[in-house]
N, C-alpha and C. Protein backbone atom coordinates (compact mmCIF):
# COMPACT_ATOMS: atom_id res chain seq x y z
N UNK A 1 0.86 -1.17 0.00
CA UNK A 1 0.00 0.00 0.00
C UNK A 1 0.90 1.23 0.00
N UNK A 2 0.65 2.32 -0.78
CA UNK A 2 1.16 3.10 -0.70
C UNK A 2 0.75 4.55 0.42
N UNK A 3 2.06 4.96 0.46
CA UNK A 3 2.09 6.30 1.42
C UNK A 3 0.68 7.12 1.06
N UNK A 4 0.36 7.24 -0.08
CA UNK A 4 -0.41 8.17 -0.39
C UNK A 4 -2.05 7.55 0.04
N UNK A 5 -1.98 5.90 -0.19
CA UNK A 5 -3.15 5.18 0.79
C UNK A 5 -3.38 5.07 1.96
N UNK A 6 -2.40 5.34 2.73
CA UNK A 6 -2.26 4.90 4.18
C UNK A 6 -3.01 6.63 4.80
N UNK A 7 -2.29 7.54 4.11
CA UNK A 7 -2.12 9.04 4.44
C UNK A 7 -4.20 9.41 4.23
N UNK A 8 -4.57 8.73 2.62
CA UNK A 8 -6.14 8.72 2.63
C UNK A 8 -6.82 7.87 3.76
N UNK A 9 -6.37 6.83 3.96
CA UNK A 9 -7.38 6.17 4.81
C UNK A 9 -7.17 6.18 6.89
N UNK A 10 -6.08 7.41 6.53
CA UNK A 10 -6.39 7.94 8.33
C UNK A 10 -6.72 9.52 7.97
N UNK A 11 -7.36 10.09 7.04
CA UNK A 11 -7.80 11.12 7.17
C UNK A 11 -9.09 11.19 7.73
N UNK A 12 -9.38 12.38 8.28
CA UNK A 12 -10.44 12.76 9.11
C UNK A 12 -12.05 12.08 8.25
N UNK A 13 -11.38 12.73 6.53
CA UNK A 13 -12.82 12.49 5.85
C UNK A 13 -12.83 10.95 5.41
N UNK A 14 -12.13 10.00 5.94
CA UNK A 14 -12.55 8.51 5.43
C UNK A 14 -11.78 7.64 6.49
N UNK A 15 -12.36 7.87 7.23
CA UNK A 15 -12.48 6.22 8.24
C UNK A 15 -11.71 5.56 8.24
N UNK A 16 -10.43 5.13 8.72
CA UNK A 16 -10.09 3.68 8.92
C UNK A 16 -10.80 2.65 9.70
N UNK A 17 -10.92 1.34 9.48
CA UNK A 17 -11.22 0.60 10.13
C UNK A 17 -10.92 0.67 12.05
N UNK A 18 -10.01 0.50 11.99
CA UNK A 18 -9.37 0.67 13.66
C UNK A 18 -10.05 2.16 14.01
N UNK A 19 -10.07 3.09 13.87
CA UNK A 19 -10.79 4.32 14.07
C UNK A 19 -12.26 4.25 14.12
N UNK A 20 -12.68 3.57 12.94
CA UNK A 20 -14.14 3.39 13.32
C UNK A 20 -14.69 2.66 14.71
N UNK A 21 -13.61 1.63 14.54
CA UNK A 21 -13.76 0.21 16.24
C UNK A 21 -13.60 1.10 17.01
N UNK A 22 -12.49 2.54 17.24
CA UNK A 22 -12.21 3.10 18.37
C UNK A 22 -13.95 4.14 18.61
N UNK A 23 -14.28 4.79 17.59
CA UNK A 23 -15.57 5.38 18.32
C UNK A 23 -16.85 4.70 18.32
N UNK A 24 -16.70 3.52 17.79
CA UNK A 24 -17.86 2.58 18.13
C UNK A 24 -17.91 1.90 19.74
N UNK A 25 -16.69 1.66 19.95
CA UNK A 25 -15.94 1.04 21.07
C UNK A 25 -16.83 2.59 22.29
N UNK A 26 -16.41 3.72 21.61
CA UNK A 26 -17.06 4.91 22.97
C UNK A 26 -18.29 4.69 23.18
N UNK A 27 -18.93 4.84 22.02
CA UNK A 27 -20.64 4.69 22.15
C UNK A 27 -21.04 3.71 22.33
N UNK A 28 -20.29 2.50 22.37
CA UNK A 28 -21.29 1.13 23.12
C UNK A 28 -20.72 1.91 24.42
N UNK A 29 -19.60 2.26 24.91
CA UNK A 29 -19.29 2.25 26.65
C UNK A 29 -20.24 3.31 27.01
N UNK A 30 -20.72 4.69 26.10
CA UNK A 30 -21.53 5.99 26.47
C UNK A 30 -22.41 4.91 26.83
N UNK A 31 -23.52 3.91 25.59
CA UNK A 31 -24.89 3.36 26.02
C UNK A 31 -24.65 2.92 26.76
N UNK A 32 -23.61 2.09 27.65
CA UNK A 32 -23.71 0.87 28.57
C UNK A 32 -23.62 1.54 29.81
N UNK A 33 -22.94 2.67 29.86
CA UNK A 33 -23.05 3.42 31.18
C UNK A 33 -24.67 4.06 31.29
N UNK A 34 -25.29 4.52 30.42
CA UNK A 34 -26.50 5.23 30.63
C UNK A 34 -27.52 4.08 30.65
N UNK A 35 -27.45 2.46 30.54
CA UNK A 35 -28.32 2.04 30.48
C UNK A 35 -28.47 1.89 31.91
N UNK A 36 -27.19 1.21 32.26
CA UNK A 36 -26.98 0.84 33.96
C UNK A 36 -27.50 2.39 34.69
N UNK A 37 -27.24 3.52 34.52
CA UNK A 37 -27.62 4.90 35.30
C UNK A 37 -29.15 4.33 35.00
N UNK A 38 -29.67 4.56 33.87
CA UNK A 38 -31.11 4.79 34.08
C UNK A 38 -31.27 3.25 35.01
N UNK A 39 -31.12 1.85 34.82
CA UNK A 39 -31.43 0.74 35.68
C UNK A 39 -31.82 0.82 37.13
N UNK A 40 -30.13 1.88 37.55
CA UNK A 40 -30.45 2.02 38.76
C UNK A 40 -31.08 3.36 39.67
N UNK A 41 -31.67 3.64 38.43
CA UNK A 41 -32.49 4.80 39.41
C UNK A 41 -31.84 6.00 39.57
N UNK A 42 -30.74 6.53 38.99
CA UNK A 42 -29.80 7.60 39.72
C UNK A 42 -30.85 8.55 39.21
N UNK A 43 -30.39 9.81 39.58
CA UNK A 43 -30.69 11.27 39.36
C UNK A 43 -30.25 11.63 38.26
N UNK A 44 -30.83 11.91 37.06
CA UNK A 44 -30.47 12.61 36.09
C UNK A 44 -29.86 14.36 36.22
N UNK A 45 -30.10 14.83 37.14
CA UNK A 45 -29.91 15.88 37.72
C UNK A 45 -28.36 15.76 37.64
N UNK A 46 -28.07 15.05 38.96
CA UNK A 46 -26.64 14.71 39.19
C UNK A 46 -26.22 14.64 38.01
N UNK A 47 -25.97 13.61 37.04
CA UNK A 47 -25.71 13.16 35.54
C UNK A 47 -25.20 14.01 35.07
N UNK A 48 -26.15 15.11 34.80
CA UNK A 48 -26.22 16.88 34.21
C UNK A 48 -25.16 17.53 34.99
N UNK A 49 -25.17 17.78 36.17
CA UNK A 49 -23.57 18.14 37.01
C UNK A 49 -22.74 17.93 36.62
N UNK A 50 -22.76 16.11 36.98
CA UNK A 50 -21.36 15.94 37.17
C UNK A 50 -20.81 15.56 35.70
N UNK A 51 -21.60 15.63 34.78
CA UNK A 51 -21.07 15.14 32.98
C UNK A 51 -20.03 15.20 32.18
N UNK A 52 -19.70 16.37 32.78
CA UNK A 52 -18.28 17.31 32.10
C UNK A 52 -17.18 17.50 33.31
N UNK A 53 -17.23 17.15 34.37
CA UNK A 53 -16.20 17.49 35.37
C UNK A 53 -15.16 16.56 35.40
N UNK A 54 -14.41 15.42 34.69
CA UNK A 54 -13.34 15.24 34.04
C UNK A 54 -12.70 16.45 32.98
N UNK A 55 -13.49 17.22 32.34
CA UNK A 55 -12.77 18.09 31.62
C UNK A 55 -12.43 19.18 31.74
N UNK A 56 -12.30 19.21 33.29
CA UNK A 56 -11.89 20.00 34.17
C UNK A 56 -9.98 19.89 34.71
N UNK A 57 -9.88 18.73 33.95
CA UNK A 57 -8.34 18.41 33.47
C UNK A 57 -7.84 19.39 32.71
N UNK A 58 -8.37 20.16 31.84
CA UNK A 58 -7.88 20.99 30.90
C UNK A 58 -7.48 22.04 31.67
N UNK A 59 -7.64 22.25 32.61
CA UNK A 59 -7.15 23.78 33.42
C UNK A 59 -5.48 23.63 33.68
N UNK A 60 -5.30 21.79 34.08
CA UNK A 60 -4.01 21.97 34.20
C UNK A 60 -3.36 21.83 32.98
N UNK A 61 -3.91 21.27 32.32
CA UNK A 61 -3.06 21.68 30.56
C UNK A 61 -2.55 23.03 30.35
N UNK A 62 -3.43 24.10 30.24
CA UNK A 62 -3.30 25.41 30.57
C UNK A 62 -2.21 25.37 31.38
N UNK A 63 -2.06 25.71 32.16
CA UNK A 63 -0.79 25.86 33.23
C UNK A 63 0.37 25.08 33.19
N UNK A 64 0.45 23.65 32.51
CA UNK A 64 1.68 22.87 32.34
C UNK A 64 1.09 22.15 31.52
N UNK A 65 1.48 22.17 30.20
CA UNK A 65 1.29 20.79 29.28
C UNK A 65 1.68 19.60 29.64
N UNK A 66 3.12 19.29 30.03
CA UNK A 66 3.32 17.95 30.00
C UNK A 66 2.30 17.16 31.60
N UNK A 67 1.98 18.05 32.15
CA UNK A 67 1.78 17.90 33.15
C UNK A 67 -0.30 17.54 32.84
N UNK A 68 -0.32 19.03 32.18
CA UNK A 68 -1.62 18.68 31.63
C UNK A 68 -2.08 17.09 30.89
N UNK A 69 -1.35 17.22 30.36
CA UNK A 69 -1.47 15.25 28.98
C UNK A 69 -1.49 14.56 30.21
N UNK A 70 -0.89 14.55 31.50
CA UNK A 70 -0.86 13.04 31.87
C UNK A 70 -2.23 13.16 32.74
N UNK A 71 -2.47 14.24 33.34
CA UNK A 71 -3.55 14.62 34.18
C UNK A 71 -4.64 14.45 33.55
N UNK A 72 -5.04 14.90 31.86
CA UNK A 72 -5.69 14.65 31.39
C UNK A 72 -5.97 13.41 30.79
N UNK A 73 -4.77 12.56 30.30
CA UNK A 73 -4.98 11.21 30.11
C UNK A 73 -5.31 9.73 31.49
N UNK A 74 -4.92 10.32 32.31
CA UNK A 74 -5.31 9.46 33.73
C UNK A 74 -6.97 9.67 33.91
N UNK A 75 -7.45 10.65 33.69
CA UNK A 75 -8.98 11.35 34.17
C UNK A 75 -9.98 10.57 32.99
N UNK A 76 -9.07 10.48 31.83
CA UNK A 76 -9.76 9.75 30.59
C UNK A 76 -9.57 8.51 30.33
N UNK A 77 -9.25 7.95 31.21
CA UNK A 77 -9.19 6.28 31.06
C UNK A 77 -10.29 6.00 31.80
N UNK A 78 -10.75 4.89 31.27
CA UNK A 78 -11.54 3.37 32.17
C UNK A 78 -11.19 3.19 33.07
N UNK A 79 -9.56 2.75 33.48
CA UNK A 79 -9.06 1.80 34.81
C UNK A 79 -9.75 2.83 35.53
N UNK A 80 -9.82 4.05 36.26
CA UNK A 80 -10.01 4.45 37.54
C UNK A 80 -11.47 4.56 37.53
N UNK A 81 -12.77 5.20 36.93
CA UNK A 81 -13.71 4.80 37.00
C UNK A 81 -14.31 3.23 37.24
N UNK A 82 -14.03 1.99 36.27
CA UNK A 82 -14.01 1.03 36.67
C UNK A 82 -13.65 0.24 37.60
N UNK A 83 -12.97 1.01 38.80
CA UNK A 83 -12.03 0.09 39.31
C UNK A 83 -13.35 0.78 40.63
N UNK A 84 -13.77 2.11 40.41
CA UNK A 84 -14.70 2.82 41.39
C UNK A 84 -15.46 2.16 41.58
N UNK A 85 -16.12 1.85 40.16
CA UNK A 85 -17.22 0.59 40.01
C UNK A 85 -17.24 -0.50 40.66
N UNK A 86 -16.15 -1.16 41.28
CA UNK A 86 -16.24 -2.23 40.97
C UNK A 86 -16.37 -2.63 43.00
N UNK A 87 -15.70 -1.32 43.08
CA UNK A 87 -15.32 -1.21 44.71
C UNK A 87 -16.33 -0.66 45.43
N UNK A 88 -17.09 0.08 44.62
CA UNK A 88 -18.38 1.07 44.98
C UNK A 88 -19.80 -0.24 45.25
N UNK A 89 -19.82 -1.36 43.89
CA UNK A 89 -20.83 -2.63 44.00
C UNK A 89 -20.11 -3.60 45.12
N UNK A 90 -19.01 -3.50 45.19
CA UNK A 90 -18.26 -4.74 46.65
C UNK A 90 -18.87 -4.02 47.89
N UNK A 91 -18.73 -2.45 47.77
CA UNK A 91 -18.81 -1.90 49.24
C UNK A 91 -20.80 -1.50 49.51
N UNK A 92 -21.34 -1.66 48.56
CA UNK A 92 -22.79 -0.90 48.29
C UNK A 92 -22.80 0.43 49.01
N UNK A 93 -21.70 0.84 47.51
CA UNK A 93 -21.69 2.30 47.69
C UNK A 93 -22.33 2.78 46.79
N UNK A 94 -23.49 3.15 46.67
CA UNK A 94 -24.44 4.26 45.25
C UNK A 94 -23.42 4.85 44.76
N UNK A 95 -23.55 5.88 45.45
CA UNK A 95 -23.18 7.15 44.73
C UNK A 95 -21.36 6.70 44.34
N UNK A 96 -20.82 6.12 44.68
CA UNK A 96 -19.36 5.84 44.08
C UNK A 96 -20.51 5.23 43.23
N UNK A 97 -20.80 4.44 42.82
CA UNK A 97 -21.42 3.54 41.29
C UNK A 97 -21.90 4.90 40.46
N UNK A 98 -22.66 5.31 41.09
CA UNK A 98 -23.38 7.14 40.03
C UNK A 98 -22.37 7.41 39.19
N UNK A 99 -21.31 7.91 40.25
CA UNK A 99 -20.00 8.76 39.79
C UNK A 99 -19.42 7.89 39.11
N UNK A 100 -19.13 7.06 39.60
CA UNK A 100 -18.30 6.02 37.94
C UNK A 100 -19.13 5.24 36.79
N UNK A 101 -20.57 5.44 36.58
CA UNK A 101 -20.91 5.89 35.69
C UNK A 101 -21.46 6.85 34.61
N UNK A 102 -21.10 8.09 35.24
CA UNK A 102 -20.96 9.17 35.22
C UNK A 102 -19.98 9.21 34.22
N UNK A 103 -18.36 9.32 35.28
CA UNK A 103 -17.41 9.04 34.58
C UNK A 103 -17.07 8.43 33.09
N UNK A 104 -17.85 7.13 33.23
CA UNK A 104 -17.49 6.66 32.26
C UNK A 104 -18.19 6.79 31.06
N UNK A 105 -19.40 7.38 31.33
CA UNK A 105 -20.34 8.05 30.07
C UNK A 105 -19.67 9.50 29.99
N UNK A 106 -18.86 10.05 30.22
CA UNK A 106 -18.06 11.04 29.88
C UNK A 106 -16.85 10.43 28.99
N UNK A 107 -16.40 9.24 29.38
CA UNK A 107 -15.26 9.11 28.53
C UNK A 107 -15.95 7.98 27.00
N UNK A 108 -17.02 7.95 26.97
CA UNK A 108 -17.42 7.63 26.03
C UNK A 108 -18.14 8.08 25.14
N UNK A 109 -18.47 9.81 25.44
CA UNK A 109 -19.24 10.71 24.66
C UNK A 109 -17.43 10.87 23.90
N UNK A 110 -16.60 10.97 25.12
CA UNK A 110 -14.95 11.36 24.14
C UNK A 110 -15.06 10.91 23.14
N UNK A 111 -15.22 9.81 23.19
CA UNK A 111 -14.31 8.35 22.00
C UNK A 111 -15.04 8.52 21.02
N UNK A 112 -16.33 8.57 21.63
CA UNK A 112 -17.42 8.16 20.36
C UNK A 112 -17.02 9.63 19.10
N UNK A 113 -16.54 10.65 19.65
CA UNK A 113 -16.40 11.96 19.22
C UNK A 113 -14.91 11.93 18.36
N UNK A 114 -14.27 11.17 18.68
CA UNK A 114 -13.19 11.55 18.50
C UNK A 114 -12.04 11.67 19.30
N UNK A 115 -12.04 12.13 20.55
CA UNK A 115 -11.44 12.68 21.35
C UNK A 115 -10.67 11.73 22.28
N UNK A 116 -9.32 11.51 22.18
CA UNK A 116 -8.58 10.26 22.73
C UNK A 116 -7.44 10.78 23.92
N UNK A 117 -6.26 9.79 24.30
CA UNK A 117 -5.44 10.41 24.61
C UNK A 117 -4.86 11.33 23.85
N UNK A 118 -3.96 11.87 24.86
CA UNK A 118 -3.00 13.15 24.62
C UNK A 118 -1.65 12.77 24.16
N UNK A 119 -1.17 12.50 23.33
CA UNK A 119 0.34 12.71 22.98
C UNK A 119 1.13 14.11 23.17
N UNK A 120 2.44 13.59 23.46
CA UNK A 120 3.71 14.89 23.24
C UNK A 120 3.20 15.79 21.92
N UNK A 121 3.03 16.89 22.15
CA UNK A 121 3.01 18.11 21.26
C UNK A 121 1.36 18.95 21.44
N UNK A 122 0.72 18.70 20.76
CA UNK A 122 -0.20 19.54 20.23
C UNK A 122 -1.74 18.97 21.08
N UNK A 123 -2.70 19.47 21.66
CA UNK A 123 -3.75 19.12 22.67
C UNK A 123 -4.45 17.83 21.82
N UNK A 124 -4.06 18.66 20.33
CA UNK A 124 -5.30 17.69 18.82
C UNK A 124 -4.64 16.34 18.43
N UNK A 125 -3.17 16.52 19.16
CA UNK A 125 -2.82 15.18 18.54
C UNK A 125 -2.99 13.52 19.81
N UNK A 126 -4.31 12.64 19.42
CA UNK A 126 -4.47 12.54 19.98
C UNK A 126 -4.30 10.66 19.35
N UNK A 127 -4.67 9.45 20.41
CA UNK A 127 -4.57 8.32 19.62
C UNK A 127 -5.42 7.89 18.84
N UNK A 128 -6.29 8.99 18.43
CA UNK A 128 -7.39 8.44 17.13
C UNK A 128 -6.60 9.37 15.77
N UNK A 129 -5.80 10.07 16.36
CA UNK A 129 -5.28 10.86 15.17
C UNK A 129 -5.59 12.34 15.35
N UNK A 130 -5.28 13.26 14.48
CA UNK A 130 -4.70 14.56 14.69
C UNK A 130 -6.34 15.05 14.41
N UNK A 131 -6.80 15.87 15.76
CA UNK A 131 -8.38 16.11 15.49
C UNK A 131 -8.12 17.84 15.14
């Protein structure tokens, strides 16, 4: 395959395969968190709060990049929400379960969007590619 194929098929306007799996991969995790929220009864209220307060990482980007990427890439992973999850249903803790699905329907509106980790350089260059 040539350079000039590889260069078309990770552009923004045509899909690679692996790119498509990566924001399909968000929006099954967005639905699977909102099915379990609505299951268990939470507050949509809360939901609405707390929705966006991972991207509250970006402040330290602002103030230190390298510092920002890792702050922001730790806040945007699975492991620590899931792991909330998992300790929140061992301990029958609600509201730790709310918040880490909360969480994790935040990091799956990301994916499904586009919006990945942070690499060295630029906020856009990210592991789905340069947004």
């Amino acid at each position: 395959m040539s350079t000039q194929s590889i260069t078309t098929l990770q552009s923004p306007k045509n899909i690679s395969m692996p790119r498509l799996s990566l924001h399909l991969e968000g929006l099954a995790l967005l639905v699977s968190a909102l099915i379990i929220y609505a299951n268990q009864d939470f507050s949509w209220g809360t939901f609405a709060l707390y929705l966006l307060v991972p991207d509250l990482a970006i402040i330290v980007y602002a103030v230190n990049q390298r510092s920002g990427r890792i702050v922001y890439n730790i806040v945007h992973s699975t492991i620590f929400p899931l792991a909330l999850a998992v300790f929140s249903i061992l301990n029958t803790n609600s509201f730790g379960l709310e918040i880490s699905l909360i969480w994790l329907a935040h990091i799956g509106i990301d994916r499904a969007a586009g919006y990945g980790f942070k690499y060295p350089g630029s906020f856009k260059d990210t592991h789905f590619s340069r947004i």
